[in-house]
PDB file of N, CA and C in Angstrom:
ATOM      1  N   UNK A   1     -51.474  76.982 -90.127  1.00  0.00           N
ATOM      2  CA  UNK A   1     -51.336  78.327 -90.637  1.00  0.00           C
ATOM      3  C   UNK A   1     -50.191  79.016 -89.913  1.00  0.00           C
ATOM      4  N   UNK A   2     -49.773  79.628 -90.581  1.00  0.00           N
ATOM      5  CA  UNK A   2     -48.465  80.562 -90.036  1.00  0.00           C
ATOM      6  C   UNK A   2     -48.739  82.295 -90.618  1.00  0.00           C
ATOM      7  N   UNK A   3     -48.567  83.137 -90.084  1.00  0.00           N
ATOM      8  CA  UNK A   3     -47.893  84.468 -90.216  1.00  0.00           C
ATOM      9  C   UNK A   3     -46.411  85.402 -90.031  1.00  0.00           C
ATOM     10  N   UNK A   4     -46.625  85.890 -90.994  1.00  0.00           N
ATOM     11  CA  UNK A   4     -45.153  86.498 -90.503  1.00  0.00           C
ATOM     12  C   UNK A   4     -44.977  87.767 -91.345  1.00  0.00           C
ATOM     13  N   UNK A   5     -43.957  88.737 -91.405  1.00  0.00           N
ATOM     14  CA  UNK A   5     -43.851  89.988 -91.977  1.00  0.00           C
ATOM     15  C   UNK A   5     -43.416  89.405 -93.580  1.00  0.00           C
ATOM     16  N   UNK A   6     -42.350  89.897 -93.578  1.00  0.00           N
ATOM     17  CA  UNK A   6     -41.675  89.982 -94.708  1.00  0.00           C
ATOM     18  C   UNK A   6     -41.667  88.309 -95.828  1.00  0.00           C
ATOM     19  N   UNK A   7     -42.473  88.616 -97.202  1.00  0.00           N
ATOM     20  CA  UNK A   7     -42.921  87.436 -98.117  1.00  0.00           C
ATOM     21  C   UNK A   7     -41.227  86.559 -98.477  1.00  0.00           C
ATOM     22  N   UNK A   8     -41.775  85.477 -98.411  1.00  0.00           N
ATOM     23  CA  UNK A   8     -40.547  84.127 -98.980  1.00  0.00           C
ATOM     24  C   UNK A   8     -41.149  84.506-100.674  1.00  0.00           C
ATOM     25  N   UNK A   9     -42.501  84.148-101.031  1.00  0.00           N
ATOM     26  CA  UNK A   9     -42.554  84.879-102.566  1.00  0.00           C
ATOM     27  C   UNK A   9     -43.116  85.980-102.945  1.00  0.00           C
ATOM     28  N   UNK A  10     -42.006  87.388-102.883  1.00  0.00           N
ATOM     29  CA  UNK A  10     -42.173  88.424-102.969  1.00  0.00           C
ATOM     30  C   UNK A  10     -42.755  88.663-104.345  1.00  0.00           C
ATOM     31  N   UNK A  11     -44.146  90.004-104.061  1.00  0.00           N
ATOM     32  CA  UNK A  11     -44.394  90.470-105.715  1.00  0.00           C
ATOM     33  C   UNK A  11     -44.175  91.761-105.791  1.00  0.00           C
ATOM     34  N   UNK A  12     -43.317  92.168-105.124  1.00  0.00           N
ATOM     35  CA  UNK A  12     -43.306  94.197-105.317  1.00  0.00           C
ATOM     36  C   UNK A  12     -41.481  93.915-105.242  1.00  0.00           C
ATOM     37  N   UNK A  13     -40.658  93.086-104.745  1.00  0.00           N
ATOM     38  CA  UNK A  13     -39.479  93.066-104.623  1.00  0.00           C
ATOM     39  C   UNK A  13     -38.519  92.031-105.246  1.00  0.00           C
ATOM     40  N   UNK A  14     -37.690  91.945-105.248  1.00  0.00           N
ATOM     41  CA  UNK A  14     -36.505  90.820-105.739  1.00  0.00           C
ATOM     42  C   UNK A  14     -36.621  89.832-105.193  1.00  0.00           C
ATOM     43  N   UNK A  15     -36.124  88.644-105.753  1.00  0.00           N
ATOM     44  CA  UNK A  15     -35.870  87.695-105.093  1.00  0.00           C
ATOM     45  C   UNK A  15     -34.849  87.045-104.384  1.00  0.00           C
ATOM     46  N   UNK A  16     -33.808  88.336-104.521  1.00  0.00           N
ATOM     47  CA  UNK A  16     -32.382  88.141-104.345  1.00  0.00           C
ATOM     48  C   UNK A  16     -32.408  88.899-102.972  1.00  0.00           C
ATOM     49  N   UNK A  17     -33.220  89.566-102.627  1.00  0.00           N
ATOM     50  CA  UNK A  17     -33.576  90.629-101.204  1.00  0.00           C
ATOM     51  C   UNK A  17     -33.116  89.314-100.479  1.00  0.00           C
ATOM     52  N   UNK A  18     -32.281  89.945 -99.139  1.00  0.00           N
ATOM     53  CA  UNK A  18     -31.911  89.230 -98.308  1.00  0.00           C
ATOM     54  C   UNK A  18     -33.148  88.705 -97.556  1.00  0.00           C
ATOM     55  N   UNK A  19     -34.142  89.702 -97.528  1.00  0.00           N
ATOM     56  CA  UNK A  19     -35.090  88.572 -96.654  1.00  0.00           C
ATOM     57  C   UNK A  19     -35.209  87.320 -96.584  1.00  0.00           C
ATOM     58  N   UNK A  20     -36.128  87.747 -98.243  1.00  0.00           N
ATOM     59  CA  UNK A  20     -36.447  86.288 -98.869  1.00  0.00           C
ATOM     60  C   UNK A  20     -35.323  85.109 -99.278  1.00  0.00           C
ATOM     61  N   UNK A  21     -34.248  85.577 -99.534  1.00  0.00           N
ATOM     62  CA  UNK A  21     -33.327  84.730 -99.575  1.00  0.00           C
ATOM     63  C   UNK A  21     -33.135  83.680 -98.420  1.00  0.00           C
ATOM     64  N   UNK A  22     -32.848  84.480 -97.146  1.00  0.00           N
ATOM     65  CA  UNK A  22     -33.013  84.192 -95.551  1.00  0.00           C
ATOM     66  C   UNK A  22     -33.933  83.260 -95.293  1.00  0.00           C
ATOM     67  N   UNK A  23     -35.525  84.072 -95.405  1.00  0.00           N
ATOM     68  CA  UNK A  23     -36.475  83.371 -95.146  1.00  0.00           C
ATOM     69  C   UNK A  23     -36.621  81.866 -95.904  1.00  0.00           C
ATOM     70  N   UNK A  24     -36.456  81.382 -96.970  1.00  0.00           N
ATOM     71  CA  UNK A  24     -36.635  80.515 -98.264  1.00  0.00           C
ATOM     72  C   UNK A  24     -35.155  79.436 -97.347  1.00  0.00           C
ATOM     73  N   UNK A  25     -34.012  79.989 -96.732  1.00  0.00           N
ATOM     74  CA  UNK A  25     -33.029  78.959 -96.235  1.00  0.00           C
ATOM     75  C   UNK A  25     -33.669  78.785 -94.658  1.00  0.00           C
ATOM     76  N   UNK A  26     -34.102  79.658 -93.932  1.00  0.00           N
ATOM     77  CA  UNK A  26     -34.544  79.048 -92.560  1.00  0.00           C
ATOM     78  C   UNK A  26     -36.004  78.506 -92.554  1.00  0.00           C
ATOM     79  N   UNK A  27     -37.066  79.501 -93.270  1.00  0.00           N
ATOM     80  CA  UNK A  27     -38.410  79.182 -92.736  1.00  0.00           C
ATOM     81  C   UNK A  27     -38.964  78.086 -93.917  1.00  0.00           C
ATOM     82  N   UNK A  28     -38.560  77.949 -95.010  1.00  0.00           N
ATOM     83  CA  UNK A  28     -39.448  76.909 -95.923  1.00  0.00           C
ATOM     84  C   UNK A  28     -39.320  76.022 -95.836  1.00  0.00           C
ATOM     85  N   UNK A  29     -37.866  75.344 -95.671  1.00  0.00           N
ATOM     86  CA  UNK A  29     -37.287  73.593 -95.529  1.00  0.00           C
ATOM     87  C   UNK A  29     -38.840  73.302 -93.954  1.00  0.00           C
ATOM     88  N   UNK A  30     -39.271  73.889 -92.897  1.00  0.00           N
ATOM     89  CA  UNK A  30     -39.675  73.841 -91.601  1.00  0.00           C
ATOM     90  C   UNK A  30     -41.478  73.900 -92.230  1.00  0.00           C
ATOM     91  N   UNK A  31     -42.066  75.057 -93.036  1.00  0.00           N
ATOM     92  CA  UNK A  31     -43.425  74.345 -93.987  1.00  0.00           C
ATOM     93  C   UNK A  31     -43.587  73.102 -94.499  1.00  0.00           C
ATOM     94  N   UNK A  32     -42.583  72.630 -95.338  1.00  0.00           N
ATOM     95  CA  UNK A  32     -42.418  71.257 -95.596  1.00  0.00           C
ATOM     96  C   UNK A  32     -42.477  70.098 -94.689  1.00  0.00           C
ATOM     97  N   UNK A  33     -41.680  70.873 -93.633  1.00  0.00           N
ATOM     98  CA  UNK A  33     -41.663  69.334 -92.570  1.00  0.00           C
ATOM     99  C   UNK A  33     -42.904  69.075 -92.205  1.00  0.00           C
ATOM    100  N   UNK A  34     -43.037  70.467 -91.621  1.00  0.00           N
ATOM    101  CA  UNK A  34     -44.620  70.339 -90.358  1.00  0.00           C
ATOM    102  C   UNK A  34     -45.948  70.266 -91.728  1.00  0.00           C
ATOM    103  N   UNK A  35     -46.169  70.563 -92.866  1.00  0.00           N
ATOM    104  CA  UNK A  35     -47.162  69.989 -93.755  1.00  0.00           C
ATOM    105  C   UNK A  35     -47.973  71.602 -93.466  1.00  0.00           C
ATOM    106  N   UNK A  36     -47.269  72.999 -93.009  1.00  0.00           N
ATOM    107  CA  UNK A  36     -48.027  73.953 -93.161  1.00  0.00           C
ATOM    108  C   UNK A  36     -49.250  74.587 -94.408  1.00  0.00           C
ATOM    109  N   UNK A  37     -50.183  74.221 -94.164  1.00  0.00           N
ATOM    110  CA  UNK A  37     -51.197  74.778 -95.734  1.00  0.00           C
ATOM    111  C   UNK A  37     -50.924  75.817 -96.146  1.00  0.00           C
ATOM    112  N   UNK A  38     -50.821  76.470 -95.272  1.00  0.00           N
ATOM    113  CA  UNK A  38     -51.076  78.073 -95.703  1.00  0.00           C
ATOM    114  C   UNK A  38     -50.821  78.893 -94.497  1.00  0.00           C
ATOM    115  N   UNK A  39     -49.830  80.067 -95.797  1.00  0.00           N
ATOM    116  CA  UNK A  39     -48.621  81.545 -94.992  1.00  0.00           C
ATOM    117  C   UNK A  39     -49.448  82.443 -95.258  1.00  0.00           C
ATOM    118  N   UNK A  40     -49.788  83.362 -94.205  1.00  0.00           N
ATOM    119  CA  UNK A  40     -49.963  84.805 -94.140  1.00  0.00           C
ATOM    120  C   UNK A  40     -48.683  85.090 -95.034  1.00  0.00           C
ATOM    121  N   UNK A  41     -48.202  86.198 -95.827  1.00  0.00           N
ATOM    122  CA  UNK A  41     -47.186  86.818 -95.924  1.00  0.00           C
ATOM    123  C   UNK A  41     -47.721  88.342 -96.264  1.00  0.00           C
ATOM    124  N   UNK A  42     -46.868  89.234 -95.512  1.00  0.00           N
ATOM    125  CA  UNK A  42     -47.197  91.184 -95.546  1.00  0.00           C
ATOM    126  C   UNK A  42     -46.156  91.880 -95.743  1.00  0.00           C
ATOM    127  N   UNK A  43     -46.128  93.019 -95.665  1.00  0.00           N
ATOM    128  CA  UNK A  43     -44.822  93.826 -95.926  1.00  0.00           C
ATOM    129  C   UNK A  43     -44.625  94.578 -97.300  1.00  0.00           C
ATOM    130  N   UNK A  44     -45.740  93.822 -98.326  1.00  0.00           N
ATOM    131  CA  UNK A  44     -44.914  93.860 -99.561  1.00  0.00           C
ATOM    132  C   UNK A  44     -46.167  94.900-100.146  1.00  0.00           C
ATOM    133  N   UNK A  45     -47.308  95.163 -99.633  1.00  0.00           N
ATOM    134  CA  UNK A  45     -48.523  95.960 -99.923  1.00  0.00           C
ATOM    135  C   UNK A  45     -48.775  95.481-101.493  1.00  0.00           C
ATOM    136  N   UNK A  46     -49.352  94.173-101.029  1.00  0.00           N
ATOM    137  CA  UNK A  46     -49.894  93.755-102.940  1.00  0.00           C
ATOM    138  C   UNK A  46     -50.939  92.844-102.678  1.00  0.00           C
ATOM    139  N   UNK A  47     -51.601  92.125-103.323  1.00  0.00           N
ATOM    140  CA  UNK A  47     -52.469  91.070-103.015  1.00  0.00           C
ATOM    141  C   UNK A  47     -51.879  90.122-103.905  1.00  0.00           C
ATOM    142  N   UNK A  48     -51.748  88.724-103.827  1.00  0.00           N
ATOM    143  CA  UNK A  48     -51.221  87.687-103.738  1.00  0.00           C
ATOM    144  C   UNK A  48     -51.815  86.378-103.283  1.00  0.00           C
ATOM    145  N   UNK A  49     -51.556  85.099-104.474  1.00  0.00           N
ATOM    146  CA  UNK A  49     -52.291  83.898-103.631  1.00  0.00           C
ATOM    147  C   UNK A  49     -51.231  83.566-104.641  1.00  0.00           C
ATOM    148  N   UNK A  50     -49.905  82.428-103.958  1.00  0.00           N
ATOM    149  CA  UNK A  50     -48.947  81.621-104.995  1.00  0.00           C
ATOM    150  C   UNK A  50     -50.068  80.297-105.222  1.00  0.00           C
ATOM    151  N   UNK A  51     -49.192  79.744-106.083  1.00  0.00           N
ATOM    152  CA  UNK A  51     -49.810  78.113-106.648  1.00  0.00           C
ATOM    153  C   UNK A  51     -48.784  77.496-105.020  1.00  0.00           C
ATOM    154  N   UNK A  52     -49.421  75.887-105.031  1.00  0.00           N
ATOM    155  CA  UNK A  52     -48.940  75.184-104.026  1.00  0.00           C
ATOM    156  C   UNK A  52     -47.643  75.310-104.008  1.00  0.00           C
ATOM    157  N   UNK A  53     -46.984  74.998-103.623  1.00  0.00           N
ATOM    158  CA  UNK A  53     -45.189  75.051-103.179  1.00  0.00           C
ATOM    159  C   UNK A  53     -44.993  74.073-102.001  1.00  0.00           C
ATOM    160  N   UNK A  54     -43.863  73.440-102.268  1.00  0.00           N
ATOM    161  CA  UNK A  54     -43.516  72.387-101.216  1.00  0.00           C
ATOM    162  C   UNK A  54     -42.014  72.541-101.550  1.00  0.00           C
ATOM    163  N   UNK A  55     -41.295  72.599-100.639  1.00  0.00           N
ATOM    164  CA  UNK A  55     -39.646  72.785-100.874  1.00  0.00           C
ATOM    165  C   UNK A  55     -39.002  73.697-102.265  1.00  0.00           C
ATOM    166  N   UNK A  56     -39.850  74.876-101.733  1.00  0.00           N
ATOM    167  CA  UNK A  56     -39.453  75.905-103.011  1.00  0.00           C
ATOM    168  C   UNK A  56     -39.897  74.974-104.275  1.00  0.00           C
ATOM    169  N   UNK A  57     -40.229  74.298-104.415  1.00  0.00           N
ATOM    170  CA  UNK A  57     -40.793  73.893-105.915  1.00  0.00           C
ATOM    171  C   UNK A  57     -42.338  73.714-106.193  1.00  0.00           C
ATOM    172  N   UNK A  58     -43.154  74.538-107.699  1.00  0.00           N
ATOM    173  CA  UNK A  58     -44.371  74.624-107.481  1.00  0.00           C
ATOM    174  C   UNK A  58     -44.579  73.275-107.661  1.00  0.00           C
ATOM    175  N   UNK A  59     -45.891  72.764-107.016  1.00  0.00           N
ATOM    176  CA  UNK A  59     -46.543  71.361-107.288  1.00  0.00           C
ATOM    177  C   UNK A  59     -47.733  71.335-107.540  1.00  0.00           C
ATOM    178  N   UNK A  60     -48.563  72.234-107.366  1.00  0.00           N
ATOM    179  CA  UNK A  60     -49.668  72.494-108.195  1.00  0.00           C
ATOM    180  C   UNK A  60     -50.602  74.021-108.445  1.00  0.00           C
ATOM    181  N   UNK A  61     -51.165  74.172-109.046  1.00  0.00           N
ATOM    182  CA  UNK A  61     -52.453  75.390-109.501  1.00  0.00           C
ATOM    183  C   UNK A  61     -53.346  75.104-108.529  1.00  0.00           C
ATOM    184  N   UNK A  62     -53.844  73.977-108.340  1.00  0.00           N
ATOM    185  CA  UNK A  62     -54.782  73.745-107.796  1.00  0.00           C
ATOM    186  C   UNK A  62     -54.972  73.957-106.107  1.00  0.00           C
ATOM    187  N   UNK A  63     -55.646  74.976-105.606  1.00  0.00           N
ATOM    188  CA  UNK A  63     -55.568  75.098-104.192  1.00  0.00           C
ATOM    189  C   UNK A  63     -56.179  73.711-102.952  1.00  0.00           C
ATOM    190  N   UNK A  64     -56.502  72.700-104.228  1.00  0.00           N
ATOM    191  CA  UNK A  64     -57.418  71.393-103.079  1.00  0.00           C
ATOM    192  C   UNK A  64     -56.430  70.569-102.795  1.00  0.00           C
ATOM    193  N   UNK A  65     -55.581  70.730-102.994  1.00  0.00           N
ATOM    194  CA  UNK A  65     -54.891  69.411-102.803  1.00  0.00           C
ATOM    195  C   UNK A  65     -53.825  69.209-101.321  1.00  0.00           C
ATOM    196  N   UNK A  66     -53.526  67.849-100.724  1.00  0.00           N
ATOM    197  CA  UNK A  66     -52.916  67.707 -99.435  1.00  0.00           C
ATOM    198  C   UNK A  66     -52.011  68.530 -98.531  1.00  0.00           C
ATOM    199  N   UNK A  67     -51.303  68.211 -99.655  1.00  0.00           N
ATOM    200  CA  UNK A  67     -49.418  68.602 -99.351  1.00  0.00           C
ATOM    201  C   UNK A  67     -49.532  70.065-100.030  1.00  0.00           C
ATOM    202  N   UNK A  68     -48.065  70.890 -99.522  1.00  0.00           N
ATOM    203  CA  UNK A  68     -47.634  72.242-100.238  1.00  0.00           C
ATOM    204  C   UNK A  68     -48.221  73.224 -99.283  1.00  0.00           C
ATOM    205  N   UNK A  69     -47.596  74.053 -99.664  1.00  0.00           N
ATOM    206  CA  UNK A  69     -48.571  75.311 -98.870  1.00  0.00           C
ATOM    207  C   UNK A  69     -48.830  76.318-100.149  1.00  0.00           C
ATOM    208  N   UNK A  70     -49.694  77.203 -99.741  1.00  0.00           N
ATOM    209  CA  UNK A  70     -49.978  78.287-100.520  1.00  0.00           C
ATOM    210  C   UNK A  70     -49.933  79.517 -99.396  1.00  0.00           C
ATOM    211  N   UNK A  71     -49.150  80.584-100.381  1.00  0.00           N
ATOM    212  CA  UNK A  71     -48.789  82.325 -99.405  1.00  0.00           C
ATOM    213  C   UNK A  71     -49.174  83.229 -99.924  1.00  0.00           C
ATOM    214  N   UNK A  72     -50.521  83.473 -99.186  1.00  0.00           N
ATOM    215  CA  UNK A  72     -51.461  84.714 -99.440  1.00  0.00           C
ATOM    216  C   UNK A  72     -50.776  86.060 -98.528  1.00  0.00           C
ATOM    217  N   UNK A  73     -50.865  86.927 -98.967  1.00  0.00           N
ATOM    218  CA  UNK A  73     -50.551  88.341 -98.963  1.00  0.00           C
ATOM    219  C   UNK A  73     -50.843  89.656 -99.488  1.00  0.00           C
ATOM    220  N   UNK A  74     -50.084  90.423 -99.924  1.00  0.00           N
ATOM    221  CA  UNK A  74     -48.982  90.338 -98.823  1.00  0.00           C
ATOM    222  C   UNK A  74     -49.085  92.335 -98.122  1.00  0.00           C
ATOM    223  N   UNK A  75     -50.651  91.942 -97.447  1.00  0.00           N
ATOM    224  CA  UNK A  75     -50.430  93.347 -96.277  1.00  0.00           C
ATOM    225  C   UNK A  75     -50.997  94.491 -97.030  1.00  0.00           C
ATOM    226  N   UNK A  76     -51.581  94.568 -97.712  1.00  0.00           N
ATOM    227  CA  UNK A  76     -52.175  95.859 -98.882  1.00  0.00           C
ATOM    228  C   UNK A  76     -53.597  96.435 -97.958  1.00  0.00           C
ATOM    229  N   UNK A  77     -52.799  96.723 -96.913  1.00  0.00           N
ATOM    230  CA  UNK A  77     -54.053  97.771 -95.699  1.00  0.00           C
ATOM    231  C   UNK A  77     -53.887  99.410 -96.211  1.00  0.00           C
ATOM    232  N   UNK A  78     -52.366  99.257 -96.306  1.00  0.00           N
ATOM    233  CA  UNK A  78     -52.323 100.955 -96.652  1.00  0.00           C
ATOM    234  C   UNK A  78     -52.030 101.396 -97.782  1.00  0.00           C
ATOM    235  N   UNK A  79     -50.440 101.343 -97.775  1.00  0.00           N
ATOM    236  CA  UNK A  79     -50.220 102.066 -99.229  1.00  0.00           C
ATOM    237  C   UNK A  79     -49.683 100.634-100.313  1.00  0.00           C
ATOM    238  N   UNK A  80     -50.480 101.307-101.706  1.00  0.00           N
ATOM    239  CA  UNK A  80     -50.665 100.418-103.264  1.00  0.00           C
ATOM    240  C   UNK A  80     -49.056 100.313-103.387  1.00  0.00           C
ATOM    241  N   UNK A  81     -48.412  99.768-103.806  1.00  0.00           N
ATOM    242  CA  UNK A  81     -47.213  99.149-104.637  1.00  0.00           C
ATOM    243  C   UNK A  81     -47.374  98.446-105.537  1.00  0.00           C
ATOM    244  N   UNK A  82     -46.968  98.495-106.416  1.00  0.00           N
ATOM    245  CA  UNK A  82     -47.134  97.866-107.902  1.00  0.00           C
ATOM    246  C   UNK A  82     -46.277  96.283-107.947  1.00  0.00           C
ATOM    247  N   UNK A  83     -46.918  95.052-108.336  1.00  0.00           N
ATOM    248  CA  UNK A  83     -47.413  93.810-108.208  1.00  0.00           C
ATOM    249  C   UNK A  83     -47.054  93.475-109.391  1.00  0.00           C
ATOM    250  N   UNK A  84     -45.786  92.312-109.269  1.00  0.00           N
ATOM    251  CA  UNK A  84     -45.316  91.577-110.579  1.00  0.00           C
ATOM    252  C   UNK A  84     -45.720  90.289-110.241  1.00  0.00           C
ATOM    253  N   UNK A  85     -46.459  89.713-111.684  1.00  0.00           N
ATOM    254  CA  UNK A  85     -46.510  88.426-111.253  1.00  0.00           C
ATOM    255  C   UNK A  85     -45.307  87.222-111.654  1.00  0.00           C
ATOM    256  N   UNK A  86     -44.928  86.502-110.344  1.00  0.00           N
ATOM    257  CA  UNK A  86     -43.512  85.985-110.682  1.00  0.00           C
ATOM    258  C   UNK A  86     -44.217  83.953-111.241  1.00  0.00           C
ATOM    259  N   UNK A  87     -43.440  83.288-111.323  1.00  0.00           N
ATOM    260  CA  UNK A  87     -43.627  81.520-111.576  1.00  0.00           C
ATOM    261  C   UNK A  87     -44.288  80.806-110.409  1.00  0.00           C
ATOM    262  N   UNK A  88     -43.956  81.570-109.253  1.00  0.00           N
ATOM    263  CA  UNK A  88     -44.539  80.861-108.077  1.00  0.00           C
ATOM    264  C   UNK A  88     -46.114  81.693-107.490  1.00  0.00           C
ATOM    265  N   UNK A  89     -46.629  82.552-108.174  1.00  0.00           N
ATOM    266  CA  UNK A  89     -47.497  82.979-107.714  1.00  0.00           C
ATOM    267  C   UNK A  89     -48.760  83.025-109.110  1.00  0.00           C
ATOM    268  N   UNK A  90     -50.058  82.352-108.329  1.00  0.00           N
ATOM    269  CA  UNK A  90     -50.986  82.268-109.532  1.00  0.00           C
ATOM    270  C   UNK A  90     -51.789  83.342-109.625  1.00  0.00           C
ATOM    271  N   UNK A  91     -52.238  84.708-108.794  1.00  0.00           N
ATOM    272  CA  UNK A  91     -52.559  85.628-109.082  1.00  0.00           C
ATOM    273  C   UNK A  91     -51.970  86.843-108.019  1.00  0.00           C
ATOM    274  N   UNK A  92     -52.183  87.995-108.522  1.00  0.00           N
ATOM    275  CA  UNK A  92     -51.119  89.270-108.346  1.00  0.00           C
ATOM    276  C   UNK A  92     -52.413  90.436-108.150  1.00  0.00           C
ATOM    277  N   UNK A  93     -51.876  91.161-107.576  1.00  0.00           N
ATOM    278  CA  UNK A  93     -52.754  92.949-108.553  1.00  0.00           C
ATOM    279  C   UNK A  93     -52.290  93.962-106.997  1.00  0.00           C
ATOM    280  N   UNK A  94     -53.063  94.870-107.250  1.00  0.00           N
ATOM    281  CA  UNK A  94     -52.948  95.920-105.842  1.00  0.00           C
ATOM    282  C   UNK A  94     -54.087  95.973-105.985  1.00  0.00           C
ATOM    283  N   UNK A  95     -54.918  95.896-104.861  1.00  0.00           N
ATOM    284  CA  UNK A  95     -56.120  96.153-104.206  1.00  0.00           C
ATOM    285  C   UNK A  95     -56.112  96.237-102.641  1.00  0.00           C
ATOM    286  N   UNK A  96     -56.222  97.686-102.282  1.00  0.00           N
ATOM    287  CA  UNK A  96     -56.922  97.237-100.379  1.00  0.00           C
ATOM    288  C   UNK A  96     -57.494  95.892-100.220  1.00  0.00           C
ATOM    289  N   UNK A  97     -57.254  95.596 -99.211  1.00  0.00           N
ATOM    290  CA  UNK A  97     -58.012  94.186 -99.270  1.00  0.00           C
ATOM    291  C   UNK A  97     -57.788  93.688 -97.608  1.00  0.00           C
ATOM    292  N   UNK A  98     -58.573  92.161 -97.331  1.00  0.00           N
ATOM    293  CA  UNK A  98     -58.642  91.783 -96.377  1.00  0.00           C
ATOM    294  C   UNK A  98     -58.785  90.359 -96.411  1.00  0.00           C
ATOM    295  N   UNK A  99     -58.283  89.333 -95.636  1.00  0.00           N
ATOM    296  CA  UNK A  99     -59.042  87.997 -95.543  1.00  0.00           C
ATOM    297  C   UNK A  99     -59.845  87.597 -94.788  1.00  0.00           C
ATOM    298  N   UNK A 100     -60.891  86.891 -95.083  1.00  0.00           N
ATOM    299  CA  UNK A 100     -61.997  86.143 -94.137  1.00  0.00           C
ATOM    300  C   UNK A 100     -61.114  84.898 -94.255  1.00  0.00           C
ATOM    301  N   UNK A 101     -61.154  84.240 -93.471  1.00  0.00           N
ATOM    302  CA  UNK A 101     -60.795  82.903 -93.084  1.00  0.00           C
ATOM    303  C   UNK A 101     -61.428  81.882 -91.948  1.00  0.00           C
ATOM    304  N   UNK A 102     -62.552  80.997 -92.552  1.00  0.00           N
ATOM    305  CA  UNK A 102     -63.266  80.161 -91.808  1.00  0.00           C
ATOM    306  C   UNK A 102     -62.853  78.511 -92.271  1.00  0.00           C
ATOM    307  N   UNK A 103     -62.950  78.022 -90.559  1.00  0.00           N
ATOM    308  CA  UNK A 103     -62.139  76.757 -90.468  1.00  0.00           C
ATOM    309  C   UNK A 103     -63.257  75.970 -89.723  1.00  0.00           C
ATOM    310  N   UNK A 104     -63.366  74.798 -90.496  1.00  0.00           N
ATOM    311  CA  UNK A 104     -64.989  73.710 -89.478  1.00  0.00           C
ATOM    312  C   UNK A 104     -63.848  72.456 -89.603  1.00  0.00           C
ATOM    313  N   UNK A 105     -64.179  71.392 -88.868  1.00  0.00           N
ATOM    314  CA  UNK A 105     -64.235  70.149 -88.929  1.00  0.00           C
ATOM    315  C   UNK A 105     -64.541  69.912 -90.359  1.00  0.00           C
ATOM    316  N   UNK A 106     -65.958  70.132 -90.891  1.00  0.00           N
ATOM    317  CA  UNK A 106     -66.589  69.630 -91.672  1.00  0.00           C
ATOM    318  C   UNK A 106     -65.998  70.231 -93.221  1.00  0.00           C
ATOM    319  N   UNK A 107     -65.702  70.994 -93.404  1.00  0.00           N
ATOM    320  CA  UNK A 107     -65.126  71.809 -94.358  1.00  0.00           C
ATOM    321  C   UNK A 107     -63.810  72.191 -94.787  1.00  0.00           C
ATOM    322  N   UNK A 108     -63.175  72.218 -93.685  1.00  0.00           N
ATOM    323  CA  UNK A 108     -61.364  72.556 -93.774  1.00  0.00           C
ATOM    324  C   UNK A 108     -61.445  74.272 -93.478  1.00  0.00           C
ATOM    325  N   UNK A 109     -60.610  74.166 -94.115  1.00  0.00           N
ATOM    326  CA  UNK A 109     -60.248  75.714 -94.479  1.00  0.00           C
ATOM    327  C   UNK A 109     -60.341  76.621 -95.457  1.00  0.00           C
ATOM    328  N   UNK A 110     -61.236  77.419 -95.312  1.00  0.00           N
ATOM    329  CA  UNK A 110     -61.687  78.345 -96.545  1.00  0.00           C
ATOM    330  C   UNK A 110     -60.972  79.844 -95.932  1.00  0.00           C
ATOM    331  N   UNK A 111     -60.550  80.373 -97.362  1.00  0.00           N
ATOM    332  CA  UNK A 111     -60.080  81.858 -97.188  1.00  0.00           C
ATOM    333  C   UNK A 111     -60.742  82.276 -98.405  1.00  0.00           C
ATOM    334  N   UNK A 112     -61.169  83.923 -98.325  1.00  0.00           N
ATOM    335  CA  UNK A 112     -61.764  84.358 -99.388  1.00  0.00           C
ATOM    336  C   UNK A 112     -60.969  85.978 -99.015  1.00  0.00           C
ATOM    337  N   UNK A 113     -60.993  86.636 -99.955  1.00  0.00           N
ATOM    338  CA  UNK A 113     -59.978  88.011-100.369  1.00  0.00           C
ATOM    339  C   UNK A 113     -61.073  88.972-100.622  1.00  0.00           C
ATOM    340  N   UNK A 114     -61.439  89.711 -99.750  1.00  0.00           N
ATOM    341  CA  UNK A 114     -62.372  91.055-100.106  1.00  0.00           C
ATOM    342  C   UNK A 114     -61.848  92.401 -99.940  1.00  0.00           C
ATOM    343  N   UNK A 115     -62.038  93.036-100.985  1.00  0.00           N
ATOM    344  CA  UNK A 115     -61.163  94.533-101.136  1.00  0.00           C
ATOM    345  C   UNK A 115     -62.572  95.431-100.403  1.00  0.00           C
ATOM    346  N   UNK A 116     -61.911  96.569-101.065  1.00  0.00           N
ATOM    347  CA  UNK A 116     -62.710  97.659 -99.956  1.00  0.00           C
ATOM    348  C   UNK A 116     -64.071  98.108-100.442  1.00  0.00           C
ATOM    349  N   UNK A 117     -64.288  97.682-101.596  1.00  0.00           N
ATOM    350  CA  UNK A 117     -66.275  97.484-101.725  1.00  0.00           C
ATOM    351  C   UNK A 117     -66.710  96.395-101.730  1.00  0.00           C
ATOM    352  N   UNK A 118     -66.299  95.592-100.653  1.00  0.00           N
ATOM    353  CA  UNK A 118     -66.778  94.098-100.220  1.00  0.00           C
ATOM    354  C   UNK A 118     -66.647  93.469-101.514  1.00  0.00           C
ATOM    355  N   UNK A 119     -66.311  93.095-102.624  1.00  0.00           N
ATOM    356  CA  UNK A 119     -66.367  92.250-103.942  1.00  0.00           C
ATOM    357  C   UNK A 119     -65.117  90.793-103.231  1.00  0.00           C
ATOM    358  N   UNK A 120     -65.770  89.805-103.578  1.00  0.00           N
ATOM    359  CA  UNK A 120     -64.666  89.020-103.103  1.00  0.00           C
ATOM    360  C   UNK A 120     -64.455  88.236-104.476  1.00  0.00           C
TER     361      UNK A 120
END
């Protein structure tokens, strides 16, 4: 798992934003290598879960599978911004929200998304 501020797949901004441009040439080729599952990404005040991604290209819908990472986000503690859904991301919206994230031996890694009347 990794965290960091500013989203590689932004849903409130461009994709041409220097961040993400930046981020997508230094930090993604380095997910790929090391086999990262799964990015925190914030900054962008939206809620967010992309489909898998492995070297900027999607590889699957499906969140079970080995390889790719998936980048949940992105930081929607305070203020709502309005949420486009782009090719690399399988669901979008604005909701306050929060992640639980529990990790066993036996299970892997589960994350679940609960907004602010506990509904997950």
């Amino acid at each position: 798992m990794v965290t960091y501020h500013a989203p590689l797949y932004p849903t409130s901004r461009k994709n041409d934003d220097f961040l993400v441009v930046e981020g997508l040439r230094v930090w993604a080729p380095l997910f790929s290598q090391y086999n990262v599952s799964l990015a925190f990404e914030n900054h962008d005040h939206t809620f967010k879960r992309s489909k898998v991604i492995a070297n900027n290209v999607v590889i699957s819908n499906d969140t079970n599978v080995s390889n790719g990472t998936v980048f949940i986000g992105d930081g929607a503690m305070g203020v709502l911004r309005s949420a486009t859904l782009n090719p690399f991301v399988e669901k979008v919206g604005t909701k306050y929200h929060f992640y639980s994230v529990t990790c066993s031996a036996a299970k892997g890694l589960s994350v679940k998304a609960v907004d602010e009347s506990g509904i997950i």
